[in-house]
Protein backbone atom coordinates (compact mmCIF):
# COMPACT_ATOMS: atom_id res chain seq x y z
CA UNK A 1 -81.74 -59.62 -10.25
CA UNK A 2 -80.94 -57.62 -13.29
CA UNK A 3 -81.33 -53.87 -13.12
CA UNK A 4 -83.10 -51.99 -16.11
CA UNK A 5 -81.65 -48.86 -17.03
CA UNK A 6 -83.95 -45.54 -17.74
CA UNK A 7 -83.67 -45.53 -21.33
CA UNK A 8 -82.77 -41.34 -21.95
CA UNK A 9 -84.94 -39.17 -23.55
CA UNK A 10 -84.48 -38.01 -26.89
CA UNK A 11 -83.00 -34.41 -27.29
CA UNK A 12 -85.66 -32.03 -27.55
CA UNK A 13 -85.64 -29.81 -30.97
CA UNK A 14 -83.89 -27.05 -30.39
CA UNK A 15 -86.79 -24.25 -31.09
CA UNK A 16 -85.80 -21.53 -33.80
CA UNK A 17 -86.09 -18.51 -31.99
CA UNK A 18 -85.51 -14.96 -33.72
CA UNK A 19 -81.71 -15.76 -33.09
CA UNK A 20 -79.70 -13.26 -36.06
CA UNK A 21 -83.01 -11.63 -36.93
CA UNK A 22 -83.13 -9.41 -33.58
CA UNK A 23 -79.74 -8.36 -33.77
CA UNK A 24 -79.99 -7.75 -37.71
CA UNK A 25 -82.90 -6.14 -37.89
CA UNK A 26 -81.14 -3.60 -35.32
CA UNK A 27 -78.03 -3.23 -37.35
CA UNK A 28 -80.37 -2.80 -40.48
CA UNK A 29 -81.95 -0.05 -38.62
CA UNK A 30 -79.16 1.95 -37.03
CA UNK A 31 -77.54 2.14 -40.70
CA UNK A 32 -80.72 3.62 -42.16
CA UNK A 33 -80.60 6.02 -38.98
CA UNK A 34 -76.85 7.11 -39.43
CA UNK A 35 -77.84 7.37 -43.35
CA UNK A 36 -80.63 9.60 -43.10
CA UNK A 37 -79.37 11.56 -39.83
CA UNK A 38 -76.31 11.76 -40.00
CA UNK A 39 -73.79 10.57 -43.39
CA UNK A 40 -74.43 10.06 -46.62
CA UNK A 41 -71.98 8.99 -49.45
CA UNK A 42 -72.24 11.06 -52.79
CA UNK A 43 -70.42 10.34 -56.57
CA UNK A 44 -68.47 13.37 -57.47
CA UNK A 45 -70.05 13.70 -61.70
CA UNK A 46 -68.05 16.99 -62.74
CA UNK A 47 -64.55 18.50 -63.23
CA UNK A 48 -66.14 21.67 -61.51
CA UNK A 49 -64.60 21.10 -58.17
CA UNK A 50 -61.28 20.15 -58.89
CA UNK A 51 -58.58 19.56 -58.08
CA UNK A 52 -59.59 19.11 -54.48
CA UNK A 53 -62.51 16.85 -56.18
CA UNK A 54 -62.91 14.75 -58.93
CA UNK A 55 -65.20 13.25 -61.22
CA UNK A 56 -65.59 9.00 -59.52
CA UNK A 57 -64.68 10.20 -56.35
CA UNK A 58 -66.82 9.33 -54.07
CA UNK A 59 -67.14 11.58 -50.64
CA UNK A 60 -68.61 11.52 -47.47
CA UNK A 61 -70.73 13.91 -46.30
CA UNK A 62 -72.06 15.13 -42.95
CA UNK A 63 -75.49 16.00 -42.72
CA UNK A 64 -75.76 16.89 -38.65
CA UNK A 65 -77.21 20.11 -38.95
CA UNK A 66 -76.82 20.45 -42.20
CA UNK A 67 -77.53 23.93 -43.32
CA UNK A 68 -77.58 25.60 -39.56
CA UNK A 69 -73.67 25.07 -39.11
CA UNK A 70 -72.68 26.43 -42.94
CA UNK A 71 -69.60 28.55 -43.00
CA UNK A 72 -67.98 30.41 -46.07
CA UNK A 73 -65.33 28.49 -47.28
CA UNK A 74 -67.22 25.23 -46.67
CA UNK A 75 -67.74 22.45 -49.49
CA UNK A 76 -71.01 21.54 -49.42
CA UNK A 77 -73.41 19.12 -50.93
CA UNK A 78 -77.48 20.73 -51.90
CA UNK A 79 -80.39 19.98 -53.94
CA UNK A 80 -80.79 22.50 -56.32
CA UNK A 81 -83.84 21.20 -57.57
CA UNK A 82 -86.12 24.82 -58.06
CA UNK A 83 -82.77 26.74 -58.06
CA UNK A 84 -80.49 25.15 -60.93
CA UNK A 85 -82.36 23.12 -62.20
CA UNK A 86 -86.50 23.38 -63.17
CA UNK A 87 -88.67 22.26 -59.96
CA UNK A 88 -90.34 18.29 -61.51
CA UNK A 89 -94.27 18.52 -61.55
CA UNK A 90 -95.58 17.24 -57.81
CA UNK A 91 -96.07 13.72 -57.39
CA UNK A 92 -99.77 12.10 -57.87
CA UNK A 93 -101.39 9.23 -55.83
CA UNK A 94 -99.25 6.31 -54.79
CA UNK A 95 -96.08 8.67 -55.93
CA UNK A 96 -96.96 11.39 -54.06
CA UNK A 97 -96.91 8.80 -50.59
CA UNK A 98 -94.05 7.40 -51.32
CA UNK A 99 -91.83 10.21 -52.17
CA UNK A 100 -93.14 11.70 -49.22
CA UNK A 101 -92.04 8.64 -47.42
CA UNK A 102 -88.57 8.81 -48.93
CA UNK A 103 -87.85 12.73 -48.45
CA UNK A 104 -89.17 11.90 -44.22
CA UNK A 105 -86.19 8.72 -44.51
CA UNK A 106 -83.62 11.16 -46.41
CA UNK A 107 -84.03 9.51 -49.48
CA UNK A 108 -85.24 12.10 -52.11
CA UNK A 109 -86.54 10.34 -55.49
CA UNK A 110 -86.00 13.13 -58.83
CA UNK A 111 -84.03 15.38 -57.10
CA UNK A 112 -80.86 17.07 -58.12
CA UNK A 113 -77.95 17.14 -55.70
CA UNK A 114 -74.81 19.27 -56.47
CA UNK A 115 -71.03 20.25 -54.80
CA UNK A 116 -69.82 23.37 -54.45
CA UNK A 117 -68.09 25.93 -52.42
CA UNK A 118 -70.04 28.67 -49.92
CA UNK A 119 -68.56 31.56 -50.31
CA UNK A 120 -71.34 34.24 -49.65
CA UNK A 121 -73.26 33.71 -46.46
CA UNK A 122 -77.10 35.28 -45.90
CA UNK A 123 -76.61 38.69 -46.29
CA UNK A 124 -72.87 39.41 -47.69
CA UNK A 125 -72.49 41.06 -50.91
CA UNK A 126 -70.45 39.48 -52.86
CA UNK A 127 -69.05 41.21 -55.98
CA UNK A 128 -66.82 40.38 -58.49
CA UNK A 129 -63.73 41.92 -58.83
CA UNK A 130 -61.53 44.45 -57.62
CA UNK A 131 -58.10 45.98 -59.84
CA UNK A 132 -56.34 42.72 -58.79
CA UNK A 133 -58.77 40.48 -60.15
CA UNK A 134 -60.04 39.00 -56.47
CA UNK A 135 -63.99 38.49 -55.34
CA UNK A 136 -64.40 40.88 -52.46
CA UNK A 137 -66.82 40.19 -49.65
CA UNK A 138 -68.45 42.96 -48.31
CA UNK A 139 -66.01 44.83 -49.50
CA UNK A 140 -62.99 42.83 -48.50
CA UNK A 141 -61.19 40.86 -50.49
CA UNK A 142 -61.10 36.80 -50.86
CA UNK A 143 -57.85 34.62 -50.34
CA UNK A 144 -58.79 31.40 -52.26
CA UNK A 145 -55.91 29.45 -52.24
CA UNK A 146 -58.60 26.52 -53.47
CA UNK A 147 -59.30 28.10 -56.72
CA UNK A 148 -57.81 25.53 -59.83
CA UNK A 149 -54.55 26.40 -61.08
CA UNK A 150 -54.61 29.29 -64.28
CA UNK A 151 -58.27 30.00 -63.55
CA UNK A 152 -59.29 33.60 -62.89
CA UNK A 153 -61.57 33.99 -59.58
CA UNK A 154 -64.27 34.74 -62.01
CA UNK A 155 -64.75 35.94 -65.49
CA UNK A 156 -68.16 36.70 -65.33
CA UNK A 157 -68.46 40.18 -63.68
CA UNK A 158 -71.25 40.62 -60.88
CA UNK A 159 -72.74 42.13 -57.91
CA UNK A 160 -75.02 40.56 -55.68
CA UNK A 161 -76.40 41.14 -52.17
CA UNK A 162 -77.39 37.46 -50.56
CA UNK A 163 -80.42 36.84 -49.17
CA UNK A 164 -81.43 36.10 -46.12
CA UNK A 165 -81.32 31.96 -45.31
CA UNK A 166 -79.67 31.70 -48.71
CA UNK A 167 -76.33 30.70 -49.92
CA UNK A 168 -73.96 32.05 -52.96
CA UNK A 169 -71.98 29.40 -53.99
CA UNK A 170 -68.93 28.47 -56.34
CA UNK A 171 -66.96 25.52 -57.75
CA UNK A 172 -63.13 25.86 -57.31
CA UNK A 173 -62.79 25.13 -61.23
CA UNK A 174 -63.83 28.69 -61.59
CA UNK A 175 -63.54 27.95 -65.93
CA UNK A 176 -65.58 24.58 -65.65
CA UNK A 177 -68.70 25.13 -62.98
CA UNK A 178 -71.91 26.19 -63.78
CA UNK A 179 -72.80 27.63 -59.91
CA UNK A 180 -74.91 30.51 -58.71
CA UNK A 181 -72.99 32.64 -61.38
CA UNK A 182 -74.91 30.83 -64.06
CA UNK A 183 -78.39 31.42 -62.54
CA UNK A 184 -78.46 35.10 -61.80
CA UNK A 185 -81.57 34.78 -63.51
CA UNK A 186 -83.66 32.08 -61.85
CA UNK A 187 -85.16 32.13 -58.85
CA UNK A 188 -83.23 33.22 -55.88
CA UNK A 189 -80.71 35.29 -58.39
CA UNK A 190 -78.48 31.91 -58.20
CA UNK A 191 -78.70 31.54 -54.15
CA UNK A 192 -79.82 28.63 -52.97
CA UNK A 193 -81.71 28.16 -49.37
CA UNK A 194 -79.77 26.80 -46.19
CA UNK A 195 -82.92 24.23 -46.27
CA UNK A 196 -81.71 22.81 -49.43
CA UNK A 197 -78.30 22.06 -48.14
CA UNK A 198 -77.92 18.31 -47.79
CA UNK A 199 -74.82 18.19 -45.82
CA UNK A 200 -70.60 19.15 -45.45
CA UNK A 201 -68.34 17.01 -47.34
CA UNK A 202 -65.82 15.97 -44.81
CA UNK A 203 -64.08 13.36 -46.45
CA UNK A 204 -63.03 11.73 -49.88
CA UNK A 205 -63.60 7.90 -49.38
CA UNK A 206 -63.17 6.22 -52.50
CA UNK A 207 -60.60 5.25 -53.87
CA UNK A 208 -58.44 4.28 -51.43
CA UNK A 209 -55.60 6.61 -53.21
CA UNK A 210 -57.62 9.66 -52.75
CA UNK A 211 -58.61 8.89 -49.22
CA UNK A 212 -58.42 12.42 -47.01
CA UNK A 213 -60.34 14.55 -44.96
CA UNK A 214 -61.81 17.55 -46.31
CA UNK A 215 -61.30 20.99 -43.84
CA UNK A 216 -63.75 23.81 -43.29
CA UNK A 217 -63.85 27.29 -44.30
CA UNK A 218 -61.03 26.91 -47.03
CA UNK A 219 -58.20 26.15 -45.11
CA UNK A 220 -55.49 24.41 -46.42
């Protein structure tokens, strides 16, 4: 008596579940988190920071907290949209949603982002200079061993009390940065708010060459 084998049953098709997508669409979203919370990478465009910057450097900047943890001698990175340069007209209909969608992600269409130095904090006076040629503080006077090589702290003489929750600030290429010392005359007598402060550079990232860290408050 012959036997019949159980003929098997054809695989069953293997069902395409969300496999990658989950764990992609997670990735996709903690970048855009870590982007708009906390880093953000910015092209250095000007000679005015230099030499601890330069123009196609790109830097890294931290925007934890970004203008409640701001200490003189910091290089920071701000819009200056109102400030230094002329506030666009507002946004109509569908523009006015979606840049209102992009400033709540961290993503500000039209705006104008700068680098520079803090080096008066809400309420110092800052003046410029005493007989040996330094910016004094409240009196006191700077050390800025940052300051380019052959450039004077300032040529442009001036004396101006900071406002409060506003910010004076300075590129290191004293001879080659147009910074609050160039907008005595707009709003804000060339301060700009802590609200408009974007972030702290902390690092130059690109390229590889120029990779380094980027201290606070000046030091060397």
């Amino acid at each position: 008596m012959t036997t019949t084998q159980p003929t098997p049953a054809p695989p069953r098709p293997r069902r395409r579940g969300p496999g990658l997508l989950v764990p992609l669409a997670v990735a996709l979203l903690l970048a855009l988190l870590l982007r708009t919370f906390v880093v953000q990478s910015f092209s250095i465009p000007s000679d005015s920071m230099s030499p601890l910057l330069v123009p196609g450097e790109r830097v890294l900047v931290w925007r934890v907290d970004a203008g409640q943890d701001v200490r003189r001698g910091d290089v920071v990175v701000f819009d200056g949209t109102g400030t230094f340069t002329p506030s666009p007209p507002p946004p109509e209909g569908l523009a006015r949603v979606g840049a209102g969608l992009g400033t709540a992600l961290g993503f500000r269409p039209g705006e104008t982002d700068y680098v520079k130095r803090v080096v008066g904090l809400p309420g110092d006076r800052v003046t410029c200079c005493d007989a040996s040629g330094r910016l004094m503080v409240d009196g006191v006077a700077l050390d800025e061993p940052y300051v380019a090589a052959g450039d004077a702290p300032s040529e442009l003489r001036f004396d101006i009390e900071v406002p409060a929750g506003r910010l004076w600030l300075m590129g290191d290429h004293r001879s080659d940065s147009a910074d609050s010392r160039a907008h005595l005359g707009s709003p804000g007598g060339g301060t700009i708010a802590l609200d408009d402060v974007v972030g702290r550079v902390v690092a130059v990232t690109w390229p590889l060459g120029s990779l380094s860290t980027v201290p606070r408050g000046g030091a060397s």
